[in-house]
C-alpha atoms as a PDB file:
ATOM      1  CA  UNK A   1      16.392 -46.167  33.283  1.00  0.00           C
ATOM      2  CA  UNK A   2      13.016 -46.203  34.997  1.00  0.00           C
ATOM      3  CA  UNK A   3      11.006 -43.042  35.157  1.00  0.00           C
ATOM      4  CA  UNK A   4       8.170 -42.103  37.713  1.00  0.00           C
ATOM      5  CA  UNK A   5       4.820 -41.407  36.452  1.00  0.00           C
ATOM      6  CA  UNK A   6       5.427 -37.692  37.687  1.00  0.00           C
ATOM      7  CA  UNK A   7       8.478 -37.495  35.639  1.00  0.00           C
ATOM      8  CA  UNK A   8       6.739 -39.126  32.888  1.00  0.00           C
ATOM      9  CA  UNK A   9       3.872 -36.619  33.060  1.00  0.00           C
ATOM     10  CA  UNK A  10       6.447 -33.789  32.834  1.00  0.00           C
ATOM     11  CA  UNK A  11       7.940 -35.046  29.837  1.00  0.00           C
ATOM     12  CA  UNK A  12       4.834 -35.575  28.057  1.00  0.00           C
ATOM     13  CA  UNK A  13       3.760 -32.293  29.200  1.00  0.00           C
ATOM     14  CA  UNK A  14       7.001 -30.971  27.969  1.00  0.00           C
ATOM     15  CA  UNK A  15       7.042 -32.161  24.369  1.00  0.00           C
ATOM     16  CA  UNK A  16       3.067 -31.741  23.993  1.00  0.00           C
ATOM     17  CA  UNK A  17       3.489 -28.403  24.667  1.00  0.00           C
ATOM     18  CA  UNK A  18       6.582 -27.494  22.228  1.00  0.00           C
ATOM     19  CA  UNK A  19       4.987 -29.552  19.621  1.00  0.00           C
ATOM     20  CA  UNK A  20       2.294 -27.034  20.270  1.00  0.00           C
ATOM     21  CA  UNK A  21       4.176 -23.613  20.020  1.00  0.00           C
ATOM     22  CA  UNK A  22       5.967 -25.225  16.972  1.00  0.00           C
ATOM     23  CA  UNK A  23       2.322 -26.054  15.477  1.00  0.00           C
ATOM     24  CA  UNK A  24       1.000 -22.445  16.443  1.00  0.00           C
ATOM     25  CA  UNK A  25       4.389 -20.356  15.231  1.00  0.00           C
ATOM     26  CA  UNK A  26       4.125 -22.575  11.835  1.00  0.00           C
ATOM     27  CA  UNK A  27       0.846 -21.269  11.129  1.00  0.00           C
ATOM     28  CA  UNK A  28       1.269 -17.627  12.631  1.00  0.00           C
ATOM     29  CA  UNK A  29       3.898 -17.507   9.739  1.00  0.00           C
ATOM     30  CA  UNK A  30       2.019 -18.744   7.071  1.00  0.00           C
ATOM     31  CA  UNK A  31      -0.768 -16.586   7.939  1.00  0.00           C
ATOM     32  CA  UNK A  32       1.509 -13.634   7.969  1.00  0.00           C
ATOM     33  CA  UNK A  33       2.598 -14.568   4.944  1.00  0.00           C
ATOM     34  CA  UNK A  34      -0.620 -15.039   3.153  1.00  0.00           C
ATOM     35  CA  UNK A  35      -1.690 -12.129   4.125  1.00  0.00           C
ATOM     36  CA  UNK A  36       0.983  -9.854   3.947  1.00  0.00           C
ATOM     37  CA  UNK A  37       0.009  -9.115  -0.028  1.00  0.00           C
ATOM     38  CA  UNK A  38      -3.384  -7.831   1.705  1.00  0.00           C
ATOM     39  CA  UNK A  39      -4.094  -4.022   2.949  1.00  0.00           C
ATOM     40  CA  UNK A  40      -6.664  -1.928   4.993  1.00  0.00           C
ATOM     41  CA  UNK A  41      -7.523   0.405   2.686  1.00  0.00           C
ATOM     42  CA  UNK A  42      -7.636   0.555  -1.308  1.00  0.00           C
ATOM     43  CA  UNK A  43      -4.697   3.262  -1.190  1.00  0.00           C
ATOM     44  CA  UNK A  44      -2.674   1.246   0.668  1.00  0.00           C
ATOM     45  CA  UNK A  45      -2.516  -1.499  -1.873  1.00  0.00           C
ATOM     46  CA  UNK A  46      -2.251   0.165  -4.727  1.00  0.00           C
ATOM     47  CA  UNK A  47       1.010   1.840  -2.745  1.00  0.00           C
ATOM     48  CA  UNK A  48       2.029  -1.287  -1.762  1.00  0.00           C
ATOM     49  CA  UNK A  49       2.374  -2.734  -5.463  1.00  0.00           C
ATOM     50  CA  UNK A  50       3.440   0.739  -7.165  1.00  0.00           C
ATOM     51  CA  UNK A  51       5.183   2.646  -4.503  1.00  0.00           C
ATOM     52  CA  UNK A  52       5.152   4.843  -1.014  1.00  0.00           C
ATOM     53  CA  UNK A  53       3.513   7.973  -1.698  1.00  0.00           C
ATOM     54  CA  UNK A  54       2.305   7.202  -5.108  1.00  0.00           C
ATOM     55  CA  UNK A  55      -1.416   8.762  -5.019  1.00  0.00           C
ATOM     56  CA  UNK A  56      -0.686  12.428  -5.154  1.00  0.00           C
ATOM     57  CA  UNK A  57      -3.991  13.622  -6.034  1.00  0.00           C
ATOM     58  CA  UNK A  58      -7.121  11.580  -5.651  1.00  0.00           C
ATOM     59  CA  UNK A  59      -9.985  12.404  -8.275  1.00  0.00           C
ATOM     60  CA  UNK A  60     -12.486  10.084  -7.243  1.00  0.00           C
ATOM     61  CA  UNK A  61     -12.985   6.143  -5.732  1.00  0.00           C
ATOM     62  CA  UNK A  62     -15.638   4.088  -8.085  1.00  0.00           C
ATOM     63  CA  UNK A  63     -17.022   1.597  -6.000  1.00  0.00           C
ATOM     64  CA  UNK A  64     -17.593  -1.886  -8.620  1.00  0.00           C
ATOM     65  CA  UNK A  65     -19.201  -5.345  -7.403  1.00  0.00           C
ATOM     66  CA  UNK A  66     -16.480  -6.337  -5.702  1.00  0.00           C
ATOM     67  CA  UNK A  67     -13.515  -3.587  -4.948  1.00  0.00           C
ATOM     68  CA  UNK A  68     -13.315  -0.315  -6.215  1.00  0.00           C
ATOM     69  CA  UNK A  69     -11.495   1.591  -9.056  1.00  0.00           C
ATOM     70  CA  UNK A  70      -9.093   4.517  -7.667  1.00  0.00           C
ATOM     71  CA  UNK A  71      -8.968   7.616 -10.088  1.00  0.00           C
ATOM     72  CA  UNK A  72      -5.952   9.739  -9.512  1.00  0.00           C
ATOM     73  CA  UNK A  73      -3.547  12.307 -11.098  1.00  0.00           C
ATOM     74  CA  UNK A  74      -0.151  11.746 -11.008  1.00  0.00           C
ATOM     75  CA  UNK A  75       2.342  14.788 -11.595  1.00  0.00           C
ATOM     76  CA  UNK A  76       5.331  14.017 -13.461  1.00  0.00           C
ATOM     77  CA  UNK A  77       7.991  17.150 -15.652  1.00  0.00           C
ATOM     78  CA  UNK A  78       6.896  20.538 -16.601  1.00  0.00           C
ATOM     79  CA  UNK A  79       3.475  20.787 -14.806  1.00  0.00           C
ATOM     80  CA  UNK A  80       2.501  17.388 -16.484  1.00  0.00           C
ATOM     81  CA  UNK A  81       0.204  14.816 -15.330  1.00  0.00           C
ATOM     82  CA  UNK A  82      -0.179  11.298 -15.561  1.00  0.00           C
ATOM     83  CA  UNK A  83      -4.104  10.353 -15.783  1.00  0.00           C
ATOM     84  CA  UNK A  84      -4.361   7.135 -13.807  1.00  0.00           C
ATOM     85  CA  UNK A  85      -6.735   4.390 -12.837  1.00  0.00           C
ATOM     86  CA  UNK A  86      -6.326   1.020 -10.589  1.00  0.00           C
ATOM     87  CA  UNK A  87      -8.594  -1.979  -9.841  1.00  0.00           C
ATOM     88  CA  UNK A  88      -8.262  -2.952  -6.497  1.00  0.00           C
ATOM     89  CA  UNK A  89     -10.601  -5.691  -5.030  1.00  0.00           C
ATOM     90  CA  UNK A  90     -11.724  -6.287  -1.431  1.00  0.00           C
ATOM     91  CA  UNK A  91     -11.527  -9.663   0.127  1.00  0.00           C
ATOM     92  CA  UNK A  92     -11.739 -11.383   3.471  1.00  0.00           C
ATOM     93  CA  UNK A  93      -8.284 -10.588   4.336  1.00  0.00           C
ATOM     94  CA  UNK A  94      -8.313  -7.055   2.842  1.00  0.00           C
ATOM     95  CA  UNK A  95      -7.833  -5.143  -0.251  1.00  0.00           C
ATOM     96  CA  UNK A  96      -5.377  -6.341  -2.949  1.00  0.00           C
ATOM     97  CA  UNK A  97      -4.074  -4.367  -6.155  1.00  0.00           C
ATOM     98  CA  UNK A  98      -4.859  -6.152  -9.258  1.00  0.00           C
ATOM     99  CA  UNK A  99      -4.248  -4.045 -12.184  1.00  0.00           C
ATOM    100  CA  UNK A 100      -3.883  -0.722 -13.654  1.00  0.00           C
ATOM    101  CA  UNK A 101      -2.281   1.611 -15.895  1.00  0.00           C
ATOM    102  CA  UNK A 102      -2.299   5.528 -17.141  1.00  0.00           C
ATOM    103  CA  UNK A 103      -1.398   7.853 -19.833  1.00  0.00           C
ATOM    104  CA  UNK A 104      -0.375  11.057 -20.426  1.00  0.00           C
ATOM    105  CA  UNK A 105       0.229  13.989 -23.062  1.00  0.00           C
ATOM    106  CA  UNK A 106       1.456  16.747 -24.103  1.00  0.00           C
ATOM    107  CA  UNK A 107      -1.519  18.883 -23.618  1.00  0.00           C
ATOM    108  CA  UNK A 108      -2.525  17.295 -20.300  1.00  0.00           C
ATOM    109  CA  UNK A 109      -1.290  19.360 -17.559  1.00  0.00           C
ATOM    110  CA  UNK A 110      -2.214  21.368 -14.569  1.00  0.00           C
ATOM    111  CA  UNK A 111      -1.053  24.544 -15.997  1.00  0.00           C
ATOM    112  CA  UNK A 112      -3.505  25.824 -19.548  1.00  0.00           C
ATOM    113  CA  UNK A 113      -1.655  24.273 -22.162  1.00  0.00           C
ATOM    114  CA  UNK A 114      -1.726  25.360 -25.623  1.00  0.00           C
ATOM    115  CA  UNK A 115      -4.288  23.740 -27.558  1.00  0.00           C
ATOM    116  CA  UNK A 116      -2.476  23.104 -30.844  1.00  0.00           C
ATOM    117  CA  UNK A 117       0.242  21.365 -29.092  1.00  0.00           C
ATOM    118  CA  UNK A 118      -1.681  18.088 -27.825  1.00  0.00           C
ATOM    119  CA  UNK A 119      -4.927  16.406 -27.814  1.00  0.00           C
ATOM    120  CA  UNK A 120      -8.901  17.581 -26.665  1.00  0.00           C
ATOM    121  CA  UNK A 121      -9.735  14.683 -25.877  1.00  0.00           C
ATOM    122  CA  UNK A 122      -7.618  11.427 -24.282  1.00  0.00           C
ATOM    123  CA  UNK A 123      -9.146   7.812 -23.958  1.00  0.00           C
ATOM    124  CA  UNK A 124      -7.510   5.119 -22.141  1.00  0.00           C
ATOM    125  CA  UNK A 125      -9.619   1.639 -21.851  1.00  0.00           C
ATOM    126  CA  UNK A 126      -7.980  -0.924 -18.518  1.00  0.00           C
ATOM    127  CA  UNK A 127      -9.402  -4.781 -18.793  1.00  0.00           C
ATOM    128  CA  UNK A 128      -9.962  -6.460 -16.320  1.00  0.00           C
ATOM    129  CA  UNK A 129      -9.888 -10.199 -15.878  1.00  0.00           C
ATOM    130  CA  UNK A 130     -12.950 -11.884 -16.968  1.00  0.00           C
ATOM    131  CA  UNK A 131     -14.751 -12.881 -13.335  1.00  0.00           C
ATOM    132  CA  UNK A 132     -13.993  -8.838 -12.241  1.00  0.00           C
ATOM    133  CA  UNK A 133     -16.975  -8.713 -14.902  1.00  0.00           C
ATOM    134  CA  UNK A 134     -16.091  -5.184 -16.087  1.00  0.00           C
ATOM    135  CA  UNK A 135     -13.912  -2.512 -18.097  1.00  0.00           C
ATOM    136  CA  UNK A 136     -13.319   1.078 -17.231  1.00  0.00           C
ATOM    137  CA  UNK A 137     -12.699   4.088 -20.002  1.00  0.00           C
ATOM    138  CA  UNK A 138     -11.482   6.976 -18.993  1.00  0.00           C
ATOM    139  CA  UNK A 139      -9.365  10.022 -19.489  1.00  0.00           C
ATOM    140  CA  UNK A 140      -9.145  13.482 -19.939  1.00  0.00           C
ATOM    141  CA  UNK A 141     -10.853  16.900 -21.715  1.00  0.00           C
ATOM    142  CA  UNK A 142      -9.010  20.031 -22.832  1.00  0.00           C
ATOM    143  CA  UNK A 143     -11.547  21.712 -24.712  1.00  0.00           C
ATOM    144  CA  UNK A 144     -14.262  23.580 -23.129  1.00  0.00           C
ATOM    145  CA  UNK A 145     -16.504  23.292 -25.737  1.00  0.00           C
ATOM    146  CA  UNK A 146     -17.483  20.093 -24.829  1.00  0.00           C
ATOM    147  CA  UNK A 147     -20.624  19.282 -22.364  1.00  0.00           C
ATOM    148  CA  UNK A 148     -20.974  15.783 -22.765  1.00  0.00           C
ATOM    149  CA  UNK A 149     -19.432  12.350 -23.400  1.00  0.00           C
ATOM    150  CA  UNK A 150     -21.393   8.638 -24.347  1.00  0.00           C
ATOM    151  CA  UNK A 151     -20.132   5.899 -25.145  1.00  0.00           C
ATOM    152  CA  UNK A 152     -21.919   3.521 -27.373  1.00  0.00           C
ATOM    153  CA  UNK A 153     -21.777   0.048 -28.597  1.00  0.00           C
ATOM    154  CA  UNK A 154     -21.578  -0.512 -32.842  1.00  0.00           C
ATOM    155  CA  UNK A 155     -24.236  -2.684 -33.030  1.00  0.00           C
ATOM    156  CA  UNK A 156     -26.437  -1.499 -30.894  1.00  0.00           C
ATOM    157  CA  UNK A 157     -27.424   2.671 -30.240  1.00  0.00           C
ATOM    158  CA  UNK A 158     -28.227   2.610 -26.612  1.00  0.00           C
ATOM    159  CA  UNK A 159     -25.350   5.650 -25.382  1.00  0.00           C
ATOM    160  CA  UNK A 160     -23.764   5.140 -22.097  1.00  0.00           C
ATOM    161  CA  UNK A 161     -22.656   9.002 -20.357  1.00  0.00           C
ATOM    162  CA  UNK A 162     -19.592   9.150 -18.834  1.00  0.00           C
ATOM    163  CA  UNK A 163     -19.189  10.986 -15.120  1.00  0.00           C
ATOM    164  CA  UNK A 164     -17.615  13.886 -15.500  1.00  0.00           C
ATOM    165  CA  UNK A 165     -15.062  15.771 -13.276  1.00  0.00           C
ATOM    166  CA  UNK A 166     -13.704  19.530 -13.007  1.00  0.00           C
ATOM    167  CA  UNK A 167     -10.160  19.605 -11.819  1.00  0.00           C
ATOM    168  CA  UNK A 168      -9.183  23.158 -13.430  1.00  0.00           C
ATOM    169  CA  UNK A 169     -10.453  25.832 -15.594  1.00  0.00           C
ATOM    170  CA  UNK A 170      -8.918  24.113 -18.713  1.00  0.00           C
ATOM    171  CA  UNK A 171      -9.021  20.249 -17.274  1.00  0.00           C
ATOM    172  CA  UNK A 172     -11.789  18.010 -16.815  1.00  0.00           C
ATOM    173  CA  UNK A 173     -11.861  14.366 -15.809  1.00  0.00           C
ATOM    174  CA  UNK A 174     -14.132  11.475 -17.278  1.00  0.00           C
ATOM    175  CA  UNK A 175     -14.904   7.804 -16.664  1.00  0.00           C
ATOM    176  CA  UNK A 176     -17.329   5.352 -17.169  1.00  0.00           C
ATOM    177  CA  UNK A 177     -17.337   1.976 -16.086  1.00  0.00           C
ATOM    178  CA  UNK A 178     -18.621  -1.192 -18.900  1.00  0.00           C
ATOM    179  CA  UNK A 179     -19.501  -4.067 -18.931  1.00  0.00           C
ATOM    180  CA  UNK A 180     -16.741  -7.069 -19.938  1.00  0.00           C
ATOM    181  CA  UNK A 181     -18.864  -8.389 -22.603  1.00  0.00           C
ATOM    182  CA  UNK A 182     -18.796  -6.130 -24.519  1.00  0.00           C
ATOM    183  CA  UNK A 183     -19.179  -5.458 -28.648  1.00  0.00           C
ATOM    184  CA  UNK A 184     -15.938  -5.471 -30.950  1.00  0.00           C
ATOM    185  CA  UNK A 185     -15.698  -2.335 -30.613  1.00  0.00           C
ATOM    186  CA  UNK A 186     -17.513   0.390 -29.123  1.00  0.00           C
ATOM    187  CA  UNK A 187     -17.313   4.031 -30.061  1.00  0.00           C
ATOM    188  CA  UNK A 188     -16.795   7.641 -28.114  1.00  0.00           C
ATOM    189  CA  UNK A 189     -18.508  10.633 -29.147  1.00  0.00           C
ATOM    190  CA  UNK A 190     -18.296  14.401 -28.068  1.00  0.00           C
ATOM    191  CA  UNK A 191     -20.688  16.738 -28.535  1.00  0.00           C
ATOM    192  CA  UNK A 192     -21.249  20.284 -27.542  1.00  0.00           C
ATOM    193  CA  UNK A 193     -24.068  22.133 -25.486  1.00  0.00           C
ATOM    194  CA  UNK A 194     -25.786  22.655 -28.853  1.00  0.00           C
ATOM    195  CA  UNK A 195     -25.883  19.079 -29.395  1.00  0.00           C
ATOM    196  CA  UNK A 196     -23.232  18.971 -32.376  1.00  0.00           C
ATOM    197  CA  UNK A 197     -21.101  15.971 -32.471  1.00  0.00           C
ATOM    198  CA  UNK A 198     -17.447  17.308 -31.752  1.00  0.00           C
ATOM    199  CA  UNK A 199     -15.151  14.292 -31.383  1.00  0.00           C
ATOM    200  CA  UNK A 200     -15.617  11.103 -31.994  1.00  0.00           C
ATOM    201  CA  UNK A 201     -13.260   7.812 -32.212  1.00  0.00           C
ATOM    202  CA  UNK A 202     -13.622   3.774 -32.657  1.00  0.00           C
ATOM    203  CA  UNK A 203     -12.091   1.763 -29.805  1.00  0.00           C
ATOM    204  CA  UNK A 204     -10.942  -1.859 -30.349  1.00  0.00           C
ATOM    205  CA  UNK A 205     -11.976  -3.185 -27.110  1.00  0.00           C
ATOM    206  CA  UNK A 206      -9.847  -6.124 -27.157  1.00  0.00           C
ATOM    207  CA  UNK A 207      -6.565  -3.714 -26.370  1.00  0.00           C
ATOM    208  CA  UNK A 208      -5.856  -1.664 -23.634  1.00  0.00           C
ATOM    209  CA  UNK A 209      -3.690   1.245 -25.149  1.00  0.00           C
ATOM    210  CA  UNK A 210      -4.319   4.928 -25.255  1.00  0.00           C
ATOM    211  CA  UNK A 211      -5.469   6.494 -28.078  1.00  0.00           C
ATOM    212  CA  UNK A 212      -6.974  10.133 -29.048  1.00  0.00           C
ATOM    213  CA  UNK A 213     -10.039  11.139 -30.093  1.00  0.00           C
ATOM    214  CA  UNK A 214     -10.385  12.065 -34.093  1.00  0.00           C
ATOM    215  CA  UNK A 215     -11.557  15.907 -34.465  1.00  0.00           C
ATOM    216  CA  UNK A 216     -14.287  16.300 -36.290  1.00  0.00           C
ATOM    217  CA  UNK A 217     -13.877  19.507 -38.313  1.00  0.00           C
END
């Protein structure tokens, strides 16, 4: 069968031009795709890996070198809370969840507790991978009598403070972000406004679990 050149031109028009959308919708698909672990905003991914309306009450948004850590209360039973923190970090596509975790306890709830039935003082240390090039501490106080909060390595005495956050009367926030390198362990202390040493406890840096402070009496 002989074609004309203008019939030719058609066809070659034809299949340049589906080979072309077939090109373009490949690629609009694997963008989609590779993107669609990414969000807008930090709350948004950290809803998009735990859940749709997951972040109940936002305590504060620690900006790090590259992302930000997301501080936030989480009410569970009986007036309890769940103290929470997640790394999210910001790319060229958008923000993307990449880990987290949170504790809670019997004395940690919105409501005054009674003392003797939980803790004065929670600690819960989240590790990052090594290139996020940091650590954060954080957790909760229930006693008043404490002012301030350092952290400090055992070989060395220089004290890191912690930031420190009201939420209630009875309930007070506190975090501090650290360096990934650091000691073997590194230790919390306590003290009151007259400079007395009220808590203090060891952490094993090399594990992420939640512990409690040791009173000292």
């Amino acid at each position: 069968m002989v074609y004309s050149r203008r019939h030719l031109k058609k066809r070659i028009f034809f299949t340049t031009s589906l080979f072309l959308i077939l090109i373009t919708g490949f690629f609009m698909t694997y963008w989609i795709g590779l993107n669609s672990n990414y969000s807008q905003t930090p709350m948004e991914a950290i809803e998009k890996a735990r859940g749709d309306n997951f972040l109940e009450h936002i305590v504060q948004q620690q900006p790090v070198s590259d992302g930000e850590v997301v501080f936030y209360l989480r009410p569970i039973n009986n007036d309890q809370v769940v103290v929470s923190a997640d790394y999210v970090r910001k790319t060229w596509r958008g923000w993307k969840w990449v880990t987290g975790g949170g504790h809670s306890g019997s004395g940690i709830s919105l409501v005054k507790p009674d003392m003797s039935l939980g803790e004065p003082l929670s600690y819960q240390l989240i590790i990052t991978r090594a290139e996020a090039d940091f650590r954060v501490l954080f957790g909760v106080i229930l006693d008043p009598d404490i002012t301030r909060v350092v952290v400090k390595g055992d070989r060395s005495r220089i004290q890191t403070p912690v930031n420190m956050i009201e939420l209630r009367d009875h309930l007070r926030f506190y975090d501090v972000v650290l360096p990934y390198n650091l000691e073997e362990s590194i230790e919390l202390e306590a003290f009151d406004s007259q400079g007395r040493s009220r808590f203090t406890t060891m952490i094993d840096n090399q594990s992420s679990g939640l512990k409690n402070a040791t009173v000292l009496r």
